[in-house]
PDB file of N, CA and C in Angstrom:
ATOM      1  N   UNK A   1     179.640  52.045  57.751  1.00  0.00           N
ATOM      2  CA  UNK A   1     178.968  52.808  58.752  1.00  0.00           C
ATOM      3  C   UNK A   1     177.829  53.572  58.086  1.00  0.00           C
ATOM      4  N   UNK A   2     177.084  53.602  58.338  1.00  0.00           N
ATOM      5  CA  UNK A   2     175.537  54.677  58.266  1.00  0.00           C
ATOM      6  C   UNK A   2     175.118  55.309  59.306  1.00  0.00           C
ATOM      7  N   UNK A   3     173.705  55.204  59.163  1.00  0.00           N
ATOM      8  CA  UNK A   3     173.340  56.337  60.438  1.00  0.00           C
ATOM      9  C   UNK A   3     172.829  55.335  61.530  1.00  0.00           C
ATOM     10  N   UNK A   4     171.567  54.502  61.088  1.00  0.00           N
ATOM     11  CA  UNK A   4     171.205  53.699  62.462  1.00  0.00           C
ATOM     12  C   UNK A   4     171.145  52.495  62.492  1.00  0.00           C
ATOM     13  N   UNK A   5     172.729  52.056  61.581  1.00  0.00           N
ATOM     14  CA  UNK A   5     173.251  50.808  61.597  1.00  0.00           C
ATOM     15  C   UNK A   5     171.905  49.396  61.374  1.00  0.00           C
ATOM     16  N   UNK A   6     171.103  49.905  60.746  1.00  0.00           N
ATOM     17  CA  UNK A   6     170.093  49.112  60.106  1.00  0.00           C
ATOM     18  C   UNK A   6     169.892  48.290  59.016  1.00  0.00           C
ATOM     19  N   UNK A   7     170.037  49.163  58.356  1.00  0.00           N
ATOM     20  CA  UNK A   7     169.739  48.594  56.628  1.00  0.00           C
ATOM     21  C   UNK A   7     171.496  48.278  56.095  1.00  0.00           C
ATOM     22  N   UNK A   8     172.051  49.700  55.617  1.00  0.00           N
ATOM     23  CA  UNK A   8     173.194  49.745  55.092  1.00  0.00           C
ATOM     24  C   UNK A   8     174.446  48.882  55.377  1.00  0.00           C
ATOM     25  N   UNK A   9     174.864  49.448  56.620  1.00  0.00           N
ATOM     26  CA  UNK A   9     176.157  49.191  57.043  1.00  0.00           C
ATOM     27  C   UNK A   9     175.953  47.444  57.141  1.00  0.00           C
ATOM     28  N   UNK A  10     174.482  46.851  58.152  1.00  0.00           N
ATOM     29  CA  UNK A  10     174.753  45.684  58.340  1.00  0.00           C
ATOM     30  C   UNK A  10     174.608  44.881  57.219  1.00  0.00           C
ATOM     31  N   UNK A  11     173.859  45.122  56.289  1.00  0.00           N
ATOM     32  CA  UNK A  11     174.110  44.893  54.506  1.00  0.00           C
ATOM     33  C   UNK A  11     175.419  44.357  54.207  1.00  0.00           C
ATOM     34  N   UNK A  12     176.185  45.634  54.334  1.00  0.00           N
ATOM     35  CA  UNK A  12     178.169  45.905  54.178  1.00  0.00           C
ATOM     36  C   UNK A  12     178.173  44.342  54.799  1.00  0.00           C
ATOM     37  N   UNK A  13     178.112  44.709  56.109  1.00  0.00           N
ATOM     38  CA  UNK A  13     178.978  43.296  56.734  1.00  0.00           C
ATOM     39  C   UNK A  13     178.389  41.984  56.388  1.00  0.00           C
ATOM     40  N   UNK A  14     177.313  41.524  56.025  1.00  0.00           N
ATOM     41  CA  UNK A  14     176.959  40.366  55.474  1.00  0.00           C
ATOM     42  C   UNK A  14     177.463  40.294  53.663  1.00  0.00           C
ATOM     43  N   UNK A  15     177.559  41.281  53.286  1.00  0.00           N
ATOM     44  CA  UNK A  15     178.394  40.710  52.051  1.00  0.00           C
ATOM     45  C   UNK A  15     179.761  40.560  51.976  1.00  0.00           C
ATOM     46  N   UNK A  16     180.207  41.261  53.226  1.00  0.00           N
ATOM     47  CA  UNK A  16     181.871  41.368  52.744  1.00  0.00           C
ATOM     48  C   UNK A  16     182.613  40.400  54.119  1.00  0.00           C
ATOM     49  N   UNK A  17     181.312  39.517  54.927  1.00  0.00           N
ATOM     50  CA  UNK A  17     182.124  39.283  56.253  1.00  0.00           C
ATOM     51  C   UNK A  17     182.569  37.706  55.768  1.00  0.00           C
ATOM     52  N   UNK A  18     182.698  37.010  54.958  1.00  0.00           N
ATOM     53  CA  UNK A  18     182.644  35.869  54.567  1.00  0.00           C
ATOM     54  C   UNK A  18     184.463  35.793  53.808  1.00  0.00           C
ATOM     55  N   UNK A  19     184.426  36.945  53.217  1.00  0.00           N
ATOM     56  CA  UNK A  19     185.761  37.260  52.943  1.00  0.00           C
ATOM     57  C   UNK A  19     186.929  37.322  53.648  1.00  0.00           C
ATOM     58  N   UNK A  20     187.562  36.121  53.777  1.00  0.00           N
ATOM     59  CA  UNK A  20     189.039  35.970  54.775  1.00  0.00           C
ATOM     60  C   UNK A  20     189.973  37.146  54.896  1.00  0.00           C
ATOM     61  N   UNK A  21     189.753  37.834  53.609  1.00  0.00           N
ATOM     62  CA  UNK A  21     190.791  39.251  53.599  1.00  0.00           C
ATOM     63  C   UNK A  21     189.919  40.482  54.593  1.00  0.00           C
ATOM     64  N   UNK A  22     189.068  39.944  54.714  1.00  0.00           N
ATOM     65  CA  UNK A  22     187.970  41.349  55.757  1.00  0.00           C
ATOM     66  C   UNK A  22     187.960  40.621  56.650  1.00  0.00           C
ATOM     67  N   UNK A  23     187.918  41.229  57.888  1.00  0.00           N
ATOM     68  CA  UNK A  23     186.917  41.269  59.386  1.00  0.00           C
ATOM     69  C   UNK A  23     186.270  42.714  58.937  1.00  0.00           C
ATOM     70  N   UNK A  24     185.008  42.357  59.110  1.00  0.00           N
ATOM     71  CA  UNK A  24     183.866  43.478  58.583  1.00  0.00           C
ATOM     72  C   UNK A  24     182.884  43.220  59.941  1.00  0.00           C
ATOM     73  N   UNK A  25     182.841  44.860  60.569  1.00  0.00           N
ATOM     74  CA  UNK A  25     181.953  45.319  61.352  1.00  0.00           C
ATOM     75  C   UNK A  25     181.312  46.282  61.005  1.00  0.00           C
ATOM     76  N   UNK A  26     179.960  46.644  61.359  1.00  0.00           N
ATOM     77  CA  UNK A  26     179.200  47.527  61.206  1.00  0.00           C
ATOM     78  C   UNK A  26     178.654  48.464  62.343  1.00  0.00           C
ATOM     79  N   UNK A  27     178.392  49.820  61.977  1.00  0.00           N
ATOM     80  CA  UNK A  27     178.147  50.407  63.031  1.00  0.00           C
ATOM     81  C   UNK A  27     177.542  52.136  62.536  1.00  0.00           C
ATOM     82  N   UNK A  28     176.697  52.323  63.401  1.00  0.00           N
ATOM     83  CA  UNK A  28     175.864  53.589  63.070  1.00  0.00           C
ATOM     84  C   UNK A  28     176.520  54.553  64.132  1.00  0.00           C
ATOM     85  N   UNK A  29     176.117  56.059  63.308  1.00  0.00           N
ATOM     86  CA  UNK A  29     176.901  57.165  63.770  1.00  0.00           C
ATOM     87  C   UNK A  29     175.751  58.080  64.520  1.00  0.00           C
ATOM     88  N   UNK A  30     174.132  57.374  64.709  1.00  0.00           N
ATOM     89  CA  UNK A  30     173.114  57.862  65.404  1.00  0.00           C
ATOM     90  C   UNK A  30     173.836  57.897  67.059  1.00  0.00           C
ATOM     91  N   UNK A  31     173.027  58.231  67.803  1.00  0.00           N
ATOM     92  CA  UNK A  31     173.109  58.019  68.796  1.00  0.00           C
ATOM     93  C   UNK A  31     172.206  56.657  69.156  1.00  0.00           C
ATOM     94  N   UNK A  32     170.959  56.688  68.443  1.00  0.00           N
ATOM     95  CA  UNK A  32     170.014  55.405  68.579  1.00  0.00           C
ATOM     96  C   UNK A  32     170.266  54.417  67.630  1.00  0.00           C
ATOM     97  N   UNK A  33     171.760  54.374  66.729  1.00  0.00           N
ATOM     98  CA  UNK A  33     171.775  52.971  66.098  1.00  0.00           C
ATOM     99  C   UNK A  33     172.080  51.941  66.973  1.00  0.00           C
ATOM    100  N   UNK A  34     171.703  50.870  66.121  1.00  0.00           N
ATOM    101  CA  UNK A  34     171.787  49.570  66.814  1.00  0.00           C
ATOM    102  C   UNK A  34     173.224  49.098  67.157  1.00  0.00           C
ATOM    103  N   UNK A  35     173.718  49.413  66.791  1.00  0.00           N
ATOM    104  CA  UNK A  35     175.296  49.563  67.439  1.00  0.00           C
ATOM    105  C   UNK A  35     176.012  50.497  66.882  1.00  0.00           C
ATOM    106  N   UNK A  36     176.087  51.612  68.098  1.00  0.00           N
ATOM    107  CA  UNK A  36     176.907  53.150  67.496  1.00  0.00           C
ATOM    108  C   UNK A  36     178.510  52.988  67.265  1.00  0.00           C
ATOM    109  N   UNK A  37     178.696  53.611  66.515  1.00  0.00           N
ATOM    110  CA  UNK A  37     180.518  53.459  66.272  1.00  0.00           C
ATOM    111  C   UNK A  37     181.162  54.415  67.788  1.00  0.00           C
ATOM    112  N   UNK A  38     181.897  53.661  67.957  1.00  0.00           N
ATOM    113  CA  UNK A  38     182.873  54.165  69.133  1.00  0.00           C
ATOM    114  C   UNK A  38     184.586  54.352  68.567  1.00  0.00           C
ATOM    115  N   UNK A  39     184.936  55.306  69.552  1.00  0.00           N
ATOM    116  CA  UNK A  39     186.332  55.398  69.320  1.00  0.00           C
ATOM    117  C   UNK A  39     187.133  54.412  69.249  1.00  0.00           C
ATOM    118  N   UNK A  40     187.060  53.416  70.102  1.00  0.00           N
ATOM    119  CA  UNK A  40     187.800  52.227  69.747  1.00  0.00           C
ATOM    120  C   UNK A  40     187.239  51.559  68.496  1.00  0.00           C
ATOM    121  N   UNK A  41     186.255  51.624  68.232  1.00  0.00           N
ATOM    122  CA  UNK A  41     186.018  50.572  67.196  1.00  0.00           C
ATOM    123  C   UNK A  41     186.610  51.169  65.804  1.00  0.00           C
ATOM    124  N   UNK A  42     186.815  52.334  65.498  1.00  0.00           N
ATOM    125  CA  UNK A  42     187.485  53.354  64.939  1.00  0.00           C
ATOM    126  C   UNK A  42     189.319  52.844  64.644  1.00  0.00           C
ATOM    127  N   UNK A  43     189.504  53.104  66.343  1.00  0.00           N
ATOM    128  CA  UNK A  43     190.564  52.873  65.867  1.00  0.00           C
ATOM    129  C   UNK A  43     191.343  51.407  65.858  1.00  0.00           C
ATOM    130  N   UNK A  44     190.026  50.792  66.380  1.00  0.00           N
ATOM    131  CA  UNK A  44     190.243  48.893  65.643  1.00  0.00           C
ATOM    132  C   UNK A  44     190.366  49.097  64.076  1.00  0.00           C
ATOM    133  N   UNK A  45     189.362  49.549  63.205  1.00  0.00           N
ATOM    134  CA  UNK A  45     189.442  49.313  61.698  1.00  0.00           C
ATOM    135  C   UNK A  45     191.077  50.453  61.290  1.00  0.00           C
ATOM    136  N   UNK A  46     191.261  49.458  60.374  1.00  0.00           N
ATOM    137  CA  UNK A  46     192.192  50.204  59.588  1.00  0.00           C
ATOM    138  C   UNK A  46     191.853  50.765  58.285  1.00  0.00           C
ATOM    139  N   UNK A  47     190.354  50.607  57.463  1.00  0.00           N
ATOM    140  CA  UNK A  47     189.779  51.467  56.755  1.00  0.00           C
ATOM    141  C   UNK A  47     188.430  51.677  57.171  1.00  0.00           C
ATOM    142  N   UNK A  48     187.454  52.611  57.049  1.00  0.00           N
ATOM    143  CA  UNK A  48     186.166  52.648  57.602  1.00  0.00           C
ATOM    144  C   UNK A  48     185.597  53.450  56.401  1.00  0.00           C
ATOM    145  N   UNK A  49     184.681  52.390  56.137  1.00  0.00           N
ATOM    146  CA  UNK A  49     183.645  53.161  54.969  1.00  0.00           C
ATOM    147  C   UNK A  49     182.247  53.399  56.022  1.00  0.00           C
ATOM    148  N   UNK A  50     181.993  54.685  55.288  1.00  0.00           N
ATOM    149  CA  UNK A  50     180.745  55.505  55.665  1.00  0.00           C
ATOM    150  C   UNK A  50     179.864  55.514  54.147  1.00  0.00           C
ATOM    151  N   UNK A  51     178.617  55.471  54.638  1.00  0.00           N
ATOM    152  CA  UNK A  51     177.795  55.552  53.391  1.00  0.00           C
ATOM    153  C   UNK A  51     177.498  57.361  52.712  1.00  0.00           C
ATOM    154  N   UNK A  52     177.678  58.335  53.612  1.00  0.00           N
ATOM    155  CA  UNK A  52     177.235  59.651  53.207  1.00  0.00           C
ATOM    156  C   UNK A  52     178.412  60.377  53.628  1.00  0.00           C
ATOM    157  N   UNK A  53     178.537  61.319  53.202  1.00  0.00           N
ATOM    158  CA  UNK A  53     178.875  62.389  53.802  1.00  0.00           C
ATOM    159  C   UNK A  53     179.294  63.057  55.050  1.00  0.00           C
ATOM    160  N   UNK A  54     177.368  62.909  55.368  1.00  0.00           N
ATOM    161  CA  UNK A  54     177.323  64.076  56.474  1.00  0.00           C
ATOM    162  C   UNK A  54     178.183  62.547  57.332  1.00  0.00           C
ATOM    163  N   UNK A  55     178.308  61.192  57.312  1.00  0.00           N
ATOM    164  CA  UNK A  55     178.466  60.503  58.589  1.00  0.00           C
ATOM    165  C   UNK A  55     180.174  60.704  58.152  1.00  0.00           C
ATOM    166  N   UNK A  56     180.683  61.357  57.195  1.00  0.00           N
ATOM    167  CA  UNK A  56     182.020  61.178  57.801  1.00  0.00           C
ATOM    168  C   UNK A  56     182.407  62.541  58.235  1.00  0.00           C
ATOM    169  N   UNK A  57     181.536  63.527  58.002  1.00  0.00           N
ATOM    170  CA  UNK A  57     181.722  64.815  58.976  1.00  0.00           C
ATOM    171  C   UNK A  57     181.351  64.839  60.650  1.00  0.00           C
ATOM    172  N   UNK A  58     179.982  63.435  60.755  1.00  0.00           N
ATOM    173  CA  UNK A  58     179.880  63.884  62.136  1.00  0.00           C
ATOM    174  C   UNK A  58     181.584  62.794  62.965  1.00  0.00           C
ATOM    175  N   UNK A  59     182.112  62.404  62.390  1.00  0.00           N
ATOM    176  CA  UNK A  59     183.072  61.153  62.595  1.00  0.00           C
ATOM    177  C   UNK A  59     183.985  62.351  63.043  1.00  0.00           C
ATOM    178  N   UNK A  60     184.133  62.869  61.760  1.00  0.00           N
ATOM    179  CA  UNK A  60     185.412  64.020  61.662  1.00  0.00           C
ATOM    180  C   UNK A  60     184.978  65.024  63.061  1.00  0.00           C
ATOM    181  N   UNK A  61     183.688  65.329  63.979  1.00  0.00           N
ATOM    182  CA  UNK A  61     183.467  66.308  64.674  1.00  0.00           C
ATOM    183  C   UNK A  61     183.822  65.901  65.474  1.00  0.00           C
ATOM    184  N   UNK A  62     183.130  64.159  66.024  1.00  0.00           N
ATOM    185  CA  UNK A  62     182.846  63.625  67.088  1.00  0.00           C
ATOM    186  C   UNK A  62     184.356  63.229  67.624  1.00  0.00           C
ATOM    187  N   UNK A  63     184.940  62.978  66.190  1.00  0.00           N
ATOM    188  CA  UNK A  63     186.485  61.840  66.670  1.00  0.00           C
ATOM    189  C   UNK A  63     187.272  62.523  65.626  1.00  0.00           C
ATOM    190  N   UNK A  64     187.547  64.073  66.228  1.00  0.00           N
ATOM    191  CA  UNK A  64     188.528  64.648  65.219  1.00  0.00           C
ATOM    192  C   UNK A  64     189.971  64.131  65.090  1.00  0.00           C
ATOM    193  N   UNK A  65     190.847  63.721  66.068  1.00  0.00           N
ATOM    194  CA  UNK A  65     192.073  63.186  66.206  1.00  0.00           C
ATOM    195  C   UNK A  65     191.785  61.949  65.873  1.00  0.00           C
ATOM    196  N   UNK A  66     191.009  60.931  65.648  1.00  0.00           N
ATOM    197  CA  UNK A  66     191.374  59.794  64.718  1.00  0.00           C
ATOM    198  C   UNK A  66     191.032  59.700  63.571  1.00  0.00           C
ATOM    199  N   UNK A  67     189.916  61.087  62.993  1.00  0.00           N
ATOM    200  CA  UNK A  67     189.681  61.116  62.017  1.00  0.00           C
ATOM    201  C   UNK A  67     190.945  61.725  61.097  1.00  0.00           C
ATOM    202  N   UNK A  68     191.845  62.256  61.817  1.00  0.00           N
ATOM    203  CA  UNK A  68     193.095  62.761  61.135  1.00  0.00           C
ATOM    204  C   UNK A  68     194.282  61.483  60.828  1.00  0.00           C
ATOM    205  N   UNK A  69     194.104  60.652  61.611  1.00  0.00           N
ATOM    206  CA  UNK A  69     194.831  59.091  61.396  1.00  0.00           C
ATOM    207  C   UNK A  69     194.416  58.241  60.246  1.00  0.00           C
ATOM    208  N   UNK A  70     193.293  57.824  60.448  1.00  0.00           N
ATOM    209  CA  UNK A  70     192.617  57.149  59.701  1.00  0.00           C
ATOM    210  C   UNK A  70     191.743  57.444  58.697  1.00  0.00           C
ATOM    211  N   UNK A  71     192.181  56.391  57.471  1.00  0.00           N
ATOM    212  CA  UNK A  71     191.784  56.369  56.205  1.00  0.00           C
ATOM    213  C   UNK A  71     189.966  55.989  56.291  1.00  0.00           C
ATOM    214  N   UNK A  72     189.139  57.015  55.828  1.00  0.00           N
ATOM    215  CA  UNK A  72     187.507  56.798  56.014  1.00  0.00           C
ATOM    216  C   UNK A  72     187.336  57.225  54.550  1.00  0.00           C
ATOM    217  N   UNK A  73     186.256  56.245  54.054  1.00  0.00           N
ATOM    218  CA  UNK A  73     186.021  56.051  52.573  1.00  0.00           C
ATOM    219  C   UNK A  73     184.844  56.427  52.218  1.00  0.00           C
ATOM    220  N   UNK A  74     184.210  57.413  52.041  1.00  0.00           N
ATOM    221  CA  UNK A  74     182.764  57.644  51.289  1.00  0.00           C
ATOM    222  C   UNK A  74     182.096  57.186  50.295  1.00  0.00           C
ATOM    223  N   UNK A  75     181.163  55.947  50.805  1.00  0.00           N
ATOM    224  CA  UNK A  75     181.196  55.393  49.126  1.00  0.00           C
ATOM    225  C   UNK A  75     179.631  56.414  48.515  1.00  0.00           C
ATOM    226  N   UNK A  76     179.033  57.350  49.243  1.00  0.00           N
ATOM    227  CA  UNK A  76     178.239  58.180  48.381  1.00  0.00           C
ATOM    228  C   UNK A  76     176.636  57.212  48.268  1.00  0.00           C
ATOM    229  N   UNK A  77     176.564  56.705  49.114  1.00  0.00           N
ATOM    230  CA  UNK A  77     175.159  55.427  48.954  1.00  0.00           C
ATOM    231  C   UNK A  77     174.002  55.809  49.648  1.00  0.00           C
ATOM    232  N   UNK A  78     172.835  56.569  49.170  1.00  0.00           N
ATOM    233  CA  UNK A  78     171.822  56.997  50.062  1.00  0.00           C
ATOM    234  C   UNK A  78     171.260  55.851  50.862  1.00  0.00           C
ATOM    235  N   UNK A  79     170.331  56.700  51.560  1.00  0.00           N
ATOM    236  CA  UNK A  79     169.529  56.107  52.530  1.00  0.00           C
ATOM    237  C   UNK A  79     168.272  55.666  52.302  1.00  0.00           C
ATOM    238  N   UNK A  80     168.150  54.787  50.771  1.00  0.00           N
ATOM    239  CA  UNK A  80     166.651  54.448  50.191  1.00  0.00           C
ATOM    240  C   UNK A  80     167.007  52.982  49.990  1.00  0.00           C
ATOM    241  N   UNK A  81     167.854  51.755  50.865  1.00  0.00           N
ATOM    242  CA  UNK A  81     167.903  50.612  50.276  1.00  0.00           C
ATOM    243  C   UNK A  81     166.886  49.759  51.653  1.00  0.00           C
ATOM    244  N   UNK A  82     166.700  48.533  51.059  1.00  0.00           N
ATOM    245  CA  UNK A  82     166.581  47.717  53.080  1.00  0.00           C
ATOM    246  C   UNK A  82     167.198  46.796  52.693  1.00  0.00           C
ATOM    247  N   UNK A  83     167.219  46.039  53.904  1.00  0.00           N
ATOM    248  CA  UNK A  83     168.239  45.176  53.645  1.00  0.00           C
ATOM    249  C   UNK A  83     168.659  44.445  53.034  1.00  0.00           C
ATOM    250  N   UNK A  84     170.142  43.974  52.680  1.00  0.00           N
ATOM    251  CA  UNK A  84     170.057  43.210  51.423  1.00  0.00           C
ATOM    252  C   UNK A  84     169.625  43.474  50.444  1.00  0.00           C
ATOM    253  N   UNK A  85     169.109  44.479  49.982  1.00  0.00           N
ATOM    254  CA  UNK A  85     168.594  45.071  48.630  1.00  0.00           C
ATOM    255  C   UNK A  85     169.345  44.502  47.250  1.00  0.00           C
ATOM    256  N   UNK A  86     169.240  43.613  46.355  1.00  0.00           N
ATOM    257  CA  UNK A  86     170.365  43.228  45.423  1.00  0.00           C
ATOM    258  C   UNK A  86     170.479  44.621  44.931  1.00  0.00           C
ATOM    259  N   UNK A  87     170.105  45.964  44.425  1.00  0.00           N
ATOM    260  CA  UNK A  87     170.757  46.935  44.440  1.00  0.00           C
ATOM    261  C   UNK A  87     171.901  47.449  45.316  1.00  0.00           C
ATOM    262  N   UNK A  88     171.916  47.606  46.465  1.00  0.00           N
ATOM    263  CA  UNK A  88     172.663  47.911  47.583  1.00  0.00           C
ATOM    264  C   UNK A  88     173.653  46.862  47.415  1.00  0.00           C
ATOM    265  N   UNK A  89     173.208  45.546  47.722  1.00  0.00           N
ATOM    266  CA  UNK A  89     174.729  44.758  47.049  1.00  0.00           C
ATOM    267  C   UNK A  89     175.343  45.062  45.990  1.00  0.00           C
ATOM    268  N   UNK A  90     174.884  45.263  45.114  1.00  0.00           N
ATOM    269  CA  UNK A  90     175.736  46.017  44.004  1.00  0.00           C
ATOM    270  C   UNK A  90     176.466  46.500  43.725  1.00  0.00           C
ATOM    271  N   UNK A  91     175.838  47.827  44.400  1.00  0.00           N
ATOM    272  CA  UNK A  91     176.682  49.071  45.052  1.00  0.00           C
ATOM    273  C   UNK A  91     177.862  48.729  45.686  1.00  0.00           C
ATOM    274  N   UNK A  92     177.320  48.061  46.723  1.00  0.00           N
ATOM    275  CA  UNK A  92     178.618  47.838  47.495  1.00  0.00           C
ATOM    276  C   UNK A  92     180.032  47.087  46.967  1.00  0.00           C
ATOM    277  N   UNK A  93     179.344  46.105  45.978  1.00  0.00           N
ATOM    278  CA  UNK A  93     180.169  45.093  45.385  1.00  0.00           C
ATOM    279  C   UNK A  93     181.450  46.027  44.235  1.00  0.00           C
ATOM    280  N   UNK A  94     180.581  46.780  43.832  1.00  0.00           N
ATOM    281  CA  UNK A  94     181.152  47.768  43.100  1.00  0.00           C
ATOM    282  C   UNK A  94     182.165  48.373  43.748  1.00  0.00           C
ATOM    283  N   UNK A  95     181.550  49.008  44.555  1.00  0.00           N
ATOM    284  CA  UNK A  95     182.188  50.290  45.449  1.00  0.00           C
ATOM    285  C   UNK A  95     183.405  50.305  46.174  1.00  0.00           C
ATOM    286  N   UNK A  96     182.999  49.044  46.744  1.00  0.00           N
ATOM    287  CA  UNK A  96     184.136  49.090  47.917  1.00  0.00           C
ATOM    288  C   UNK A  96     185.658  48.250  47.730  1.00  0.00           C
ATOM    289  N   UNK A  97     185.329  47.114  46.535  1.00  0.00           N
ATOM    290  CA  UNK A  97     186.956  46.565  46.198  1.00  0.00           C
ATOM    291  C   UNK A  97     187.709  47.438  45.343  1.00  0.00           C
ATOM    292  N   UNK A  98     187.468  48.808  44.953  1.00  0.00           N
ATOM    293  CA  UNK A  98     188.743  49.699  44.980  1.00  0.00           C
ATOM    294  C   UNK A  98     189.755  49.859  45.971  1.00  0.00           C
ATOM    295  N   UNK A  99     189.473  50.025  46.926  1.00  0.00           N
ATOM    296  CA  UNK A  99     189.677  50.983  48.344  1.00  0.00           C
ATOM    297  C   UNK A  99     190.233  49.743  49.249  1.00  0.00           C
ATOM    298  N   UNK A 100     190.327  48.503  48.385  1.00  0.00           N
ATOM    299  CA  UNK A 100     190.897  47.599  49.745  1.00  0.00           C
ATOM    300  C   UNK A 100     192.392  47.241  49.143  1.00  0.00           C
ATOM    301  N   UNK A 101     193.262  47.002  50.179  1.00  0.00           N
ATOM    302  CA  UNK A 101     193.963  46.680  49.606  1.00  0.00           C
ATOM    303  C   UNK A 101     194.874  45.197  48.655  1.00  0.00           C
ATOM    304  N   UNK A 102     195.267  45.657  47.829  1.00  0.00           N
ATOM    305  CA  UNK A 102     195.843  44.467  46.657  1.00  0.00           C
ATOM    306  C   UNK A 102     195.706  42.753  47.302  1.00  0.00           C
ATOM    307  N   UNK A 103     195.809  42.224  46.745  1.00  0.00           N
ATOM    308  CA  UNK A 103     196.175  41.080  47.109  1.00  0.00           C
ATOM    309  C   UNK A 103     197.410  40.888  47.052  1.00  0.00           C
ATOM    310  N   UNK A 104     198.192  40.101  48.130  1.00  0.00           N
ATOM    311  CA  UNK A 104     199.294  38.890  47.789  1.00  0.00           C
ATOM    312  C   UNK A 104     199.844  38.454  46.683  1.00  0.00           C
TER     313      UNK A 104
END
């Protein structure tokens, strides 16, 4: 998740949607992203990475009772990549197979 589901998040889901162990969706926490995160879609994922901060505080404002359920992951990734950036893949590649769980 990011802010206007542009660059970042849909980044996320083209590197990680190919992966049988993910269903990877993306979604911005703007009001004008290209597809805003909703409560259900929330509480469809069973982990939700946010790229900043402030988007897992406005999560935590907007959707305080599922933000108390659910596991949301900050991976700390500003807002200077575009898309596909092989930096930003990187990042992500890095970042995010801590936080998933083990294999089989």
């Amino acid at each position: 998740m990011c802010d206007h589901n542009r660059l970042r998040s849909p980044t996320a889901q083209s590197v990680f949607g190919d992966n049988p162990r993910i269903e990877a969706r993306s979604a911005g926490i703007r009001t004008d992203a290209t597809a805003a995160v909703t409560r259900e879609l929330l509480e469809w994922a069973d982990l939700t990475f946010v790229m900043e901060r402030s988007q897992r505080n406005l999560i935590r404002k907007q959707f305080g009772d599922v933000f108390q359920r659910k596991r949301i992951v900050c991976l700390y990734i500003p807002d200077e990549y575009d898309f596909m950036d092989p930096a930003l893949v990187r990042l992500l590649t890095e970042r995010v197979p801590p936080h998933l769980p083990a294999q089989p």
